[in-house]
C-alpha atoms as a PDB file:
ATOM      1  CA  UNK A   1     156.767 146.072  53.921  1.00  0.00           C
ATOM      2  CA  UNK A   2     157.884 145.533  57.853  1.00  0.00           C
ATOM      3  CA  UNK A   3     154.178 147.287  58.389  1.00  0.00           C
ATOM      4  CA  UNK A   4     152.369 144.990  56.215  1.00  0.00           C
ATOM      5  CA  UNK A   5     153.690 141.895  58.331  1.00  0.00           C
ATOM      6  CA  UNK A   6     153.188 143.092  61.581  1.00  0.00           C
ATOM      7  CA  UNK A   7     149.642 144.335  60.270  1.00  0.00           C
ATOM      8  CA  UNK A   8     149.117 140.780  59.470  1.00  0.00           C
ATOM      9  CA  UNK A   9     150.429 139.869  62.932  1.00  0.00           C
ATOM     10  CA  UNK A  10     148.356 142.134  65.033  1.00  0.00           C
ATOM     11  CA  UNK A  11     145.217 140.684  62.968  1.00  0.00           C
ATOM     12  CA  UNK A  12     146.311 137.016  63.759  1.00  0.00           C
ATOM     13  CA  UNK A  13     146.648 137.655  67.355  1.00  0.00           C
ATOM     14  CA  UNK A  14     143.447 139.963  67.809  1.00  0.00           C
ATOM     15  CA  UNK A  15     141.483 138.349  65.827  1.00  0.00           C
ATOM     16  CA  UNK A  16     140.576 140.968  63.556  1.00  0.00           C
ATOM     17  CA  UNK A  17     139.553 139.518  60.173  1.00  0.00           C
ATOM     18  CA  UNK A  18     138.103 142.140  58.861  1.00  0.00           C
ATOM     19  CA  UNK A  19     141.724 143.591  59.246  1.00  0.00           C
ATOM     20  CA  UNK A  20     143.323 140.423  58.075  1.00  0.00           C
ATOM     21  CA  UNK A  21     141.342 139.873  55.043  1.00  0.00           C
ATOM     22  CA  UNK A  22     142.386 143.544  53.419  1.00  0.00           C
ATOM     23  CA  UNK A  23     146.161 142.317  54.173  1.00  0.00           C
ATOM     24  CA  UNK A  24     146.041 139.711  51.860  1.00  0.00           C
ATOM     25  CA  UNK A  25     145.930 139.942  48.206  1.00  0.00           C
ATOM     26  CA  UNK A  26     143.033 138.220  46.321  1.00  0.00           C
ATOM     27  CA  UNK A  27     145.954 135.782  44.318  1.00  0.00           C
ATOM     28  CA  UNK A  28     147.154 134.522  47.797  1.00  0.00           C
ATOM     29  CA  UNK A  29     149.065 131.871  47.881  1.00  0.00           C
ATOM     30  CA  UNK A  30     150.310 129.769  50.886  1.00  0.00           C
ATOM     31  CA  UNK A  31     152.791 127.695  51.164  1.00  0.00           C
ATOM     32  CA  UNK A  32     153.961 124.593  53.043  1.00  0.00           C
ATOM     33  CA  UNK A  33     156.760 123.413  52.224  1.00  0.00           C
ATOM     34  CA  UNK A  34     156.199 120.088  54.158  1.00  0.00           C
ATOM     35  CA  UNK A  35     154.850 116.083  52.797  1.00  0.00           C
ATOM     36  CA  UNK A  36     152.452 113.622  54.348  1.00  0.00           C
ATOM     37  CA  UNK A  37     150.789 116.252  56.894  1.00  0.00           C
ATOM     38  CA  UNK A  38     147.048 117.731  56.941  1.00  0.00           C
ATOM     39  CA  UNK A  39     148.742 121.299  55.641  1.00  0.00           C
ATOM     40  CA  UNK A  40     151.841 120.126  53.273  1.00  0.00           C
ATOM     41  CA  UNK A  41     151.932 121.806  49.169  1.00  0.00           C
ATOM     42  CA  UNK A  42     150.420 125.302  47.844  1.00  0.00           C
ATOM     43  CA  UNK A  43     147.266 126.519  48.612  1.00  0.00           C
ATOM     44  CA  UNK A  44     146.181 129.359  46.116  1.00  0.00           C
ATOM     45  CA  UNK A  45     143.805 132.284  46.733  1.00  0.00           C
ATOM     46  CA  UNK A  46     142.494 134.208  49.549  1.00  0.00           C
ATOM     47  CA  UNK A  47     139.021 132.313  49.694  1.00  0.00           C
ATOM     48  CA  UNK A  48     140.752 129.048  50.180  1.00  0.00           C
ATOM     49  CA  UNK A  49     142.951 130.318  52.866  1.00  0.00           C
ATOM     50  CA  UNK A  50     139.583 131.984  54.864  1.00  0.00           C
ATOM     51  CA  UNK A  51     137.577 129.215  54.071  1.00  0.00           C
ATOM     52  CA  UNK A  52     139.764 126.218  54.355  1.00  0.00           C
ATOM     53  CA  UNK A  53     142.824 126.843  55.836  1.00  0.00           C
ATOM     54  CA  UNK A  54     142.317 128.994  58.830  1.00  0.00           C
ATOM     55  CA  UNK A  55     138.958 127.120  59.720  1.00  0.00           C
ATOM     56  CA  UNK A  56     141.430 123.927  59.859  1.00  0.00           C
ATOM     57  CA  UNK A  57     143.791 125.671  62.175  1.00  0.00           C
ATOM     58  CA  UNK A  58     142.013 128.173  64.617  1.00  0.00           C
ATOM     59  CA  UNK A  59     138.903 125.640  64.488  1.00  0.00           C
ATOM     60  CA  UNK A  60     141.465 123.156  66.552  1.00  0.00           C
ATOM     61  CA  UNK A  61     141.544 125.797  69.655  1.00  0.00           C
ATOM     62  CA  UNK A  62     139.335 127.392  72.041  1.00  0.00           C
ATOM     63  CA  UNK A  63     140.246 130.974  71.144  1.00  0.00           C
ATOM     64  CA  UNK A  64     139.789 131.612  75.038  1.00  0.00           C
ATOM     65  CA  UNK A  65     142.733 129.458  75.878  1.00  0.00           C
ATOM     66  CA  UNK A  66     145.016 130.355  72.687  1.00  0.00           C
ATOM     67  CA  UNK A  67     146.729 133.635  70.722  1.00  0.00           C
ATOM     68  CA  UNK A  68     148.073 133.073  67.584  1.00  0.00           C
ATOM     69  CA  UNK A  69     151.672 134.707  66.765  1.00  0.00           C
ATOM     70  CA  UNK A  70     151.407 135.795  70.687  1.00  0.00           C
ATOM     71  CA  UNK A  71     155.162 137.109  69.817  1.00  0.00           C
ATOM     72  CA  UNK A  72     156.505 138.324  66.809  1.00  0.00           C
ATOM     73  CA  UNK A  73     160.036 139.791  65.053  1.00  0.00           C
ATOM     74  CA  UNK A  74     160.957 140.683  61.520  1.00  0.00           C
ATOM     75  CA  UNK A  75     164.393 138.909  60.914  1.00  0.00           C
ATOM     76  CA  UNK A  76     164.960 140.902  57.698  1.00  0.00           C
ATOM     77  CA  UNK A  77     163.181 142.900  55.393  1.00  0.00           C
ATOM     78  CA  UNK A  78     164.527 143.355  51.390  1.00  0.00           C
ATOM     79  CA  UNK A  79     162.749 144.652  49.172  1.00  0.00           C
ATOM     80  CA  UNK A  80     158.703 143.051  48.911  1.00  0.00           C
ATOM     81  CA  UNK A  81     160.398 139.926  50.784  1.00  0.00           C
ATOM     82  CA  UNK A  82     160.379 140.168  54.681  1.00  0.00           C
ATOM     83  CA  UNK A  83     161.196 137.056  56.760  1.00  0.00           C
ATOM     84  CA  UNK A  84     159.912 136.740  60.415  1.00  0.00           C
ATOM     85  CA  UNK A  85     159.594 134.401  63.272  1.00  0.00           C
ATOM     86  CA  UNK A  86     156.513 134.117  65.180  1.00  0.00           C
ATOM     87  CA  UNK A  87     155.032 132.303  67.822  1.00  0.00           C
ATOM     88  CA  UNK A  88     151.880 131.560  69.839  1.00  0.00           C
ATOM     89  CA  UNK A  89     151.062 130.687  73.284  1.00  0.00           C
ATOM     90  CA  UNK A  90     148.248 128.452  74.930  1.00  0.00           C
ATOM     91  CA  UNK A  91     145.886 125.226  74.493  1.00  0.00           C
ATOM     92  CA  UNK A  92     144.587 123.453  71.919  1.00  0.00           C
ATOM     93  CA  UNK A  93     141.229 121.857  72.628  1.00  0.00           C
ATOM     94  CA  UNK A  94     143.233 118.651  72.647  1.00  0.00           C
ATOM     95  CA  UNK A  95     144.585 120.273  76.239  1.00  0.00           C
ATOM     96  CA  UNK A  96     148.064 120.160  74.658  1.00  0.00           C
ATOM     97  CA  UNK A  97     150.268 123.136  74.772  1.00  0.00           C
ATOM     98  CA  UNK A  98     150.579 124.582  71.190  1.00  0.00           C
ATOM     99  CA  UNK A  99     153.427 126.643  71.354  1.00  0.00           C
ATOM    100  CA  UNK A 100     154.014 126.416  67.457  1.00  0.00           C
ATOM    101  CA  UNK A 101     156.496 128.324  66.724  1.00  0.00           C
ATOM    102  CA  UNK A 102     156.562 129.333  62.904  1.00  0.00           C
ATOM    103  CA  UNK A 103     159.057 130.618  60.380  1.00  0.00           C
ATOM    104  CA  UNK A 104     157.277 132.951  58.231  1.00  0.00           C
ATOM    105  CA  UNK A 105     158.838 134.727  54.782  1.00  0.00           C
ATOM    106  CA  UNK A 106     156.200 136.854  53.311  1.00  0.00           C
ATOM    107  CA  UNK A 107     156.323 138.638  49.225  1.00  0.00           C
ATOM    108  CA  UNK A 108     153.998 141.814  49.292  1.00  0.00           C
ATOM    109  CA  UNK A 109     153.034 143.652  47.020  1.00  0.00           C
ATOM    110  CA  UNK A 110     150.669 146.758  46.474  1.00  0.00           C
ATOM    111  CA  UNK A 111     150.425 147.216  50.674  1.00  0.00           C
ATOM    112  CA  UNK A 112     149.317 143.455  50.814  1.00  0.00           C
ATOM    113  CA  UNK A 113     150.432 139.810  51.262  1.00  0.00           C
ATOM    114  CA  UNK A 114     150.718 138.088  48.010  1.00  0.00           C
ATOM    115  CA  UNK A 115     152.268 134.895  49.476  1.00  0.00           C
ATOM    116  CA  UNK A 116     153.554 133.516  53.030  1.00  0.00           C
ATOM    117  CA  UNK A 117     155.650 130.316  52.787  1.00  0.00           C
ATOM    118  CA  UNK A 118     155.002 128.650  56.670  1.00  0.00           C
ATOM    119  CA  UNK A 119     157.363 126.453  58.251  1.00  0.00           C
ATOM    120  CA  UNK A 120     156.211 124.933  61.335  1.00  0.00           C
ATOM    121  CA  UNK A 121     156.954 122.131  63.841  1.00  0.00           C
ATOM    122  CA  UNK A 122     154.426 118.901  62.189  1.00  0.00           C
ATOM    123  CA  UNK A 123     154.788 116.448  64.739  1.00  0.00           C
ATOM    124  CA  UNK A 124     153.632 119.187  67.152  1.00  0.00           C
ATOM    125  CA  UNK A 125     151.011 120.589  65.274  1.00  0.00           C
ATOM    126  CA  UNK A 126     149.859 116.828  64.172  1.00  0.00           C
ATOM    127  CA  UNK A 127     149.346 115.945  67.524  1.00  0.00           C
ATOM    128  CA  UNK A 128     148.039 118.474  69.522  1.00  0.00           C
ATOM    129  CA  UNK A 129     145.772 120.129  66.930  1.00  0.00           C
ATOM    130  CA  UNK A 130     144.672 117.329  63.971  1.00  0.00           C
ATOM    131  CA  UNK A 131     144.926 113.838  65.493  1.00  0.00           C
ATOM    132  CA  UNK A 132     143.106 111.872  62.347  1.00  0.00           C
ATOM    133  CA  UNK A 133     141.754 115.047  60.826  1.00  0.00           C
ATOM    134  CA  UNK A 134     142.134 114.234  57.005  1.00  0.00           C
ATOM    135  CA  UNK A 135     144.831 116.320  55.505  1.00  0.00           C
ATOM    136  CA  UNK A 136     143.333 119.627  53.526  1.00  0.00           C
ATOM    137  CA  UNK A 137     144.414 118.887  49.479  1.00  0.00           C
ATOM    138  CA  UNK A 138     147.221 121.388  48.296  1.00  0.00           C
ATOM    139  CA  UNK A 139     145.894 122.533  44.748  1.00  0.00           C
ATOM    140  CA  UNK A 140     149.860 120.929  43.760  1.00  0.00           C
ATOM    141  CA  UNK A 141     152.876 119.672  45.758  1.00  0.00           C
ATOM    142  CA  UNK A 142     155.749 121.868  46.834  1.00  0.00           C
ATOM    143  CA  UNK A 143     159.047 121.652  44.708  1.00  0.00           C
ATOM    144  CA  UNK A 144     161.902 123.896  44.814  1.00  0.00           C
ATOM    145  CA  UNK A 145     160.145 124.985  41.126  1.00  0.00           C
ATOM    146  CA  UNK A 146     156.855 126.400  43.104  1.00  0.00           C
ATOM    147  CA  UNK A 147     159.560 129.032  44.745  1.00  0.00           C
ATOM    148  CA  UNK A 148     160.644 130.082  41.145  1.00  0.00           C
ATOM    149  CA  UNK A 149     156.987 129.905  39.866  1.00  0.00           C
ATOM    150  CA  UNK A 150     155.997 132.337  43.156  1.00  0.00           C
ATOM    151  CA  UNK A 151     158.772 134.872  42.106  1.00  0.00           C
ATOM    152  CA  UNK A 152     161.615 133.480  44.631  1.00  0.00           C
ATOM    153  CA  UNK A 153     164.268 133.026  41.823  1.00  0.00           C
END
């Protein structure tokens, strides 16, 4: 699974979606385990992620100034359920510094990522990225239940 996740990493950071889209399973799921912030709930399925999601995100940046998951490391891996830290390094086109650094645990499953849960630093991404962008709908809220209904029992 550790080559799944840095597959996904190495996509992130090229740029490769090509790549990145045959890392993730078509029942994708994302989820942010956060309230009140333009990503917060679960997002479900790998069209919303390329067509919502990552538009929301890498649309903030001039791709010139800014690599996503610059630096990564698998904390542990066990069994389909590997947990990593990553971070990036540059601008937004706000001129900020987004230096997000994000807590990643991934479930895969037949060579692919079924689900990423994302914690990241709000306030940080909030400012320097969204401003007043509206926040993106989560198809439902996060509750410790959403873990159980993912397959994190």
């Amino acid at each position: 699974m550790k080559q799944i996740v840095d597959g996904f990493y190495s996509a992130i950071k090229s740029g490769d979606n090509e790549r990145l889209w045959a890392l993730i399973h078509d029942d994708f799921t994302l989820v942010c385990p956060t309230r009140d912030h333009i990503l917060s709930g679960v997002y479900q399925g790998k069209s919303r992620f390329f067509e919502e999601v990552l538009p929301r995100v890498f649309g903030c940046v001039d791709p010139d100034q800014m690599v996503f998951c610059n630096e990564h490391r698998i904390l542990c891996a066990d069994g389909a359920t590997v947990v990593a830290l990553a971070i990036n390094e540059g601008r937004a086109r706000s001129g900020e510094y987004y230096d997000q650094a994000y807590l990643h645990i991934f479930k895969c499953v037949g060579g692919q990522v079924l689900t990423l849960i994302e914690g990241f630093d709000t306030a940080l991404a909030n400012r320097a990225l969204w401003g007043n962008t509206v926040a993106l709908p989560a198809d439902q809220n996060f509750t410790m239940g959403s873990l159980d209904a993912l397959g994190f029992a």
